[in-house]
Protein backbone atom coordinates (compact mmCIF):
# COMPACT_ATOMS: atom_id res chain seq x y z
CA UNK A 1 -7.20 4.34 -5.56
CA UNK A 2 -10.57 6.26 -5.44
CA UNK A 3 -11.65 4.57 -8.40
CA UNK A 4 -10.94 1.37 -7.56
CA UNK A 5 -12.77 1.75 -4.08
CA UNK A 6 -15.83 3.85 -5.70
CA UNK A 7 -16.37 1.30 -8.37
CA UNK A 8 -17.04 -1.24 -5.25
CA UNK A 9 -18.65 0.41 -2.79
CA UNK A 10 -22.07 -0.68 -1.07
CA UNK A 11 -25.07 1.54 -2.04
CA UNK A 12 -24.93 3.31 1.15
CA UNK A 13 -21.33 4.35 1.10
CA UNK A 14 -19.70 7.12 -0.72
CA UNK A 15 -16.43 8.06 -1.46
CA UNK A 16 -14.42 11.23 -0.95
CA UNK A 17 -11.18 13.20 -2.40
CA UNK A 18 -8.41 14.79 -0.50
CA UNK A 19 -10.95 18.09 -0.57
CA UNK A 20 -12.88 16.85 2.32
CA UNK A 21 -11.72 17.71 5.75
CA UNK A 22 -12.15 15.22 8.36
CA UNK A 23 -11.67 16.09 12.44
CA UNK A 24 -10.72 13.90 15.08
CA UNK A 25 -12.65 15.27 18.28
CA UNK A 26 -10.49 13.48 21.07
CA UNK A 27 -7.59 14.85 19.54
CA UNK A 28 -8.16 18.11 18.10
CA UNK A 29 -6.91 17.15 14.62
CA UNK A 30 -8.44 18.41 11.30
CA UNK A 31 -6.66 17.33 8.17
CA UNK A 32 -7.30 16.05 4.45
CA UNK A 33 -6.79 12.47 3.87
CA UNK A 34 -6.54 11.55 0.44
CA UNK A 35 -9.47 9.69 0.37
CA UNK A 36 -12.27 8.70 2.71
CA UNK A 37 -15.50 6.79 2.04
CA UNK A 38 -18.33 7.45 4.63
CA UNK A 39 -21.06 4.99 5.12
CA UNK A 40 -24.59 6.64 5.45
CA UNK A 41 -24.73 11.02 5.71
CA UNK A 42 -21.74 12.78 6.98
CA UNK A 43 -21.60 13.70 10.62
CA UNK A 44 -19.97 16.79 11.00
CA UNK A 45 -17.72 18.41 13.95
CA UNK A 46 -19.12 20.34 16.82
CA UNK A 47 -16.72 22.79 16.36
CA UNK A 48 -16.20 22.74 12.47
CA UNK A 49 -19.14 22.66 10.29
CA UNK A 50 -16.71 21.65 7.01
CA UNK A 51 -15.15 18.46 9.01
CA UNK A 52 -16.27 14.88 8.98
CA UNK A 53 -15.85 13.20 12.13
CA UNK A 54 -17.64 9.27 10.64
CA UNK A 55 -15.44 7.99 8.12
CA UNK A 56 -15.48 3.93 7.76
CA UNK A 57 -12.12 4.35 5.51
CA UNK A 58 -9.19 6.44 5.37
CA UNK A 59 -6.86 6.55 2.62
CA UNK A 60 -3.32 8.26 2.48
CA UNK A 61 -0.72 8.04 -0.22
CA UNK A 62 2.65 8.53 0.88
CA UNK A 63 5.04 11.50 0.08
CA UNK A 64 8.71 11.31 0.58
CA UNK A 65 7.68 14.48 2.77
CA UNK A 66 4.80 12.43 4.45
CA UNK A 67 5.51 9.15 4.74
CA UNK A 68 6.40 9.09 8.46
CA UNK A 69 3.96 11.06 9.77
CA UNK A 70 1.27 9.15 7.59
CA UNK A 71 2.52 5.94 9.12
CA UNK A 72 3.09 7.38 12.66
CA UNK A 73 1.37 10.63 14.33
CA UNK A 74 -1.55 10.92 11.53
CA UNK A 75 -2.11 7.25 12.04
CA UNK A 76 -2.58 7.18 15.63
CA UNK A 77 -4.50 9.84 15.70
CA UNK A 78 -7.13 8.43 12.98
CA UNK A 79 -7.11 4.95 15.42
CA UNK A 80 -9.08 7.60 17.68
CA UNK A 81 -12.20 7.47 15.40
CA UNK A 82 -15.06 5.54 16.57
CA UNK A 83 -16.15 4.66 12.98
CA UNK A 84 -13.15 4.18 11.42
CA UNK A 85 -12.35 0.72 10.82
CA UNK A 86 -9.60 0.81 7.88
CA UNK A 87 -6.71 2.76 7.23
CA UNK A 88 -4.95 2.66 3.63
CA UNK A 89 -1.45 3.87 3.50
CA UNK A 90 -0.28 3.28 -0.42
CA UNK A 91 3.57 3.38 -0.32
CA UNK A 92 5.24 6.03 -3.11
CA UNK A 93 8.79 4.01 -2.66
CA UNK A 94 7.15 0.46 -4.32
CA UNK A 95 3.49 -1.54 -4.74
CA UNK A 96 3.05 -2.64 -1.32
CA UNK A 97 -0.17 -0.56 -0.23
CA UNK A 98 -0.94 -1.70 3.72
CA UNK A 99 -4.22 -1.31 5.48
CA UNK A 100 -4.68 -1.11 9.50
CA UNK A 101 -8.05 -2.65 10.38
CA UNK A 102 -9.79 -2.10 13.71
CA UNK A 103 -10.59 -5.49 15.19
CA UNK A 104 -13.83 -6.70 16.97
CA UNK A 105 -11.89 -6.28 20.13
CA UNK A 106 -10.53 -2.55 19.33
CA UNK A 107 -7.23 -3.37 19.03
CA UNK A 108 -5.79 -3.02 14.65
CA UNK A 109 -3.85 -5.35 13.16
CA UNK A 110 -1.98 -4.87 9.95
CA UNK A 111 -2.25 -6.39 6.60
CA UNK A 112 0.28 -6.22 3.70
CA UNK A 113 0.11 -6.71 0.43
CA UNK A 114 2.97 -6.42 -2.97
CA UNK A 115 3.07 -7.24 -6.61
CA UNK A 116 0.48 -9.57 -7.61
CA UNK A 117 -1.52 -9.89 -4.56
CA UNK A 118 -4.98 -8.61 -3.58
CA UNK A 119 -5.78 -6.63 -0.06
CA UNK A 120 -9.48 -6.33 0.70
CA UNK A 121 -11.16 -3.68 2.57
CA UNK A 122 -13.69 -5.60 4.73
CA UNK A 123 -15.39 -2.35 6.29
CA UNK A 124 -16.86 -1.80 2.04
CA UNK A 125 -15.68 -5.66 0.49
CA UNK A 126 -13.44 -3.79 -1.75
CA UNK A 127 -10.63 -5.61 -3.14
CA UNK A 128 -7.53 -3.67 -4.37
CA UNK A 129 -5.13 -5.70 -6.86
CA UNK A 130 -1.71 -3.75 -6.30
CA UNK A 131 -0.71 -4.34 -9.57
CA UNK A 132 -3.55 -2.09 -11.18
CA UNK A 133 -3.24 0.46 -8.39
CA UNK A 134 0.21 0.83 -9.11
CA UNK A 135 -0.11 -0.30 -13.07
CA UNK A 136 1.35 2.53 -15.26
CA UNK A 137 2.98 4.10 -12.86
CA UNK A 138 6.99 5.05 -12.90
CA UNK A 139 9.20 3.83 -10.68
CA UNK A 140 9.09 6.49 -8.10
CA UNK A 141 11.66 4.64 -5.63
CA UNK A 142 13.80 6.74 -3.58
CA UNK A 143 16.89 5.16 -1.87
């Protein structure tokens, strides 16, 4: 997934492993996504010099320990990000990655994508064929 969005990515943007820490200020939350690409220099956290608080994407990869608080808690919490206009949420059950984009208006909608289709990330005009995100990989499907 990272090197599929790095390989992409506008001169201005950067991209990020699961090492850096990013804070959401109207919630208190710190955590590590997976991935995050920031457009421009960092901007860090009143409160915690090491956290981000301007990512334009967000990527998590699902555990079968994770998954619902990726998709639930985590994810409304991100929504609370001013810059933050994508979410990625790659599935570990199958190849159906999903992204929540922010709107114009504010409000997210969400886009799906499986085997043989394409999802773009708008925010960076990155687009992610599920097949070679997922190409390689075992079948990891629980249930």
């Amino acid at each position: 997934m990272i090197a599929a969005i790095a390989a992409q990515l506008p001169p201005d943007c950067r991209v990020f492993t699961s090492d850096l820490r990013v804070r959401v200020p109207a919630t208190g939350l710190s955590t590590y996504p997976d991935a995050a690409v920031v457009r421009g220099r960092t901007s860090r956290a009143a409160d915690d010099n090491l956290a981000v608080v301007n990512p334009l994407v967000l990527v998590e990869v699902t555990s079968p320990s994770t998954e619902d608080y990726d998709r639930g808690e985590k994810l409304r919490h991100y929504k609370h990000l001013p810059s933050l206009r994508e979410v990625v949420i790659a599935s570990h059950r199958e190849p159906k990655p999903t992204v929540h984009r922010r709107m114009d208006a504010g409000n997210w909608t969400l886009i799906e994508a499986g085997p043989g289709q394409t999802v773009t990330l708008e925010s960076v005009a990155a687009r992610l064929e599920v097949d070679r995100l997922y190409g390689g990989l075992e079948d990891t499907r629980t249930g």
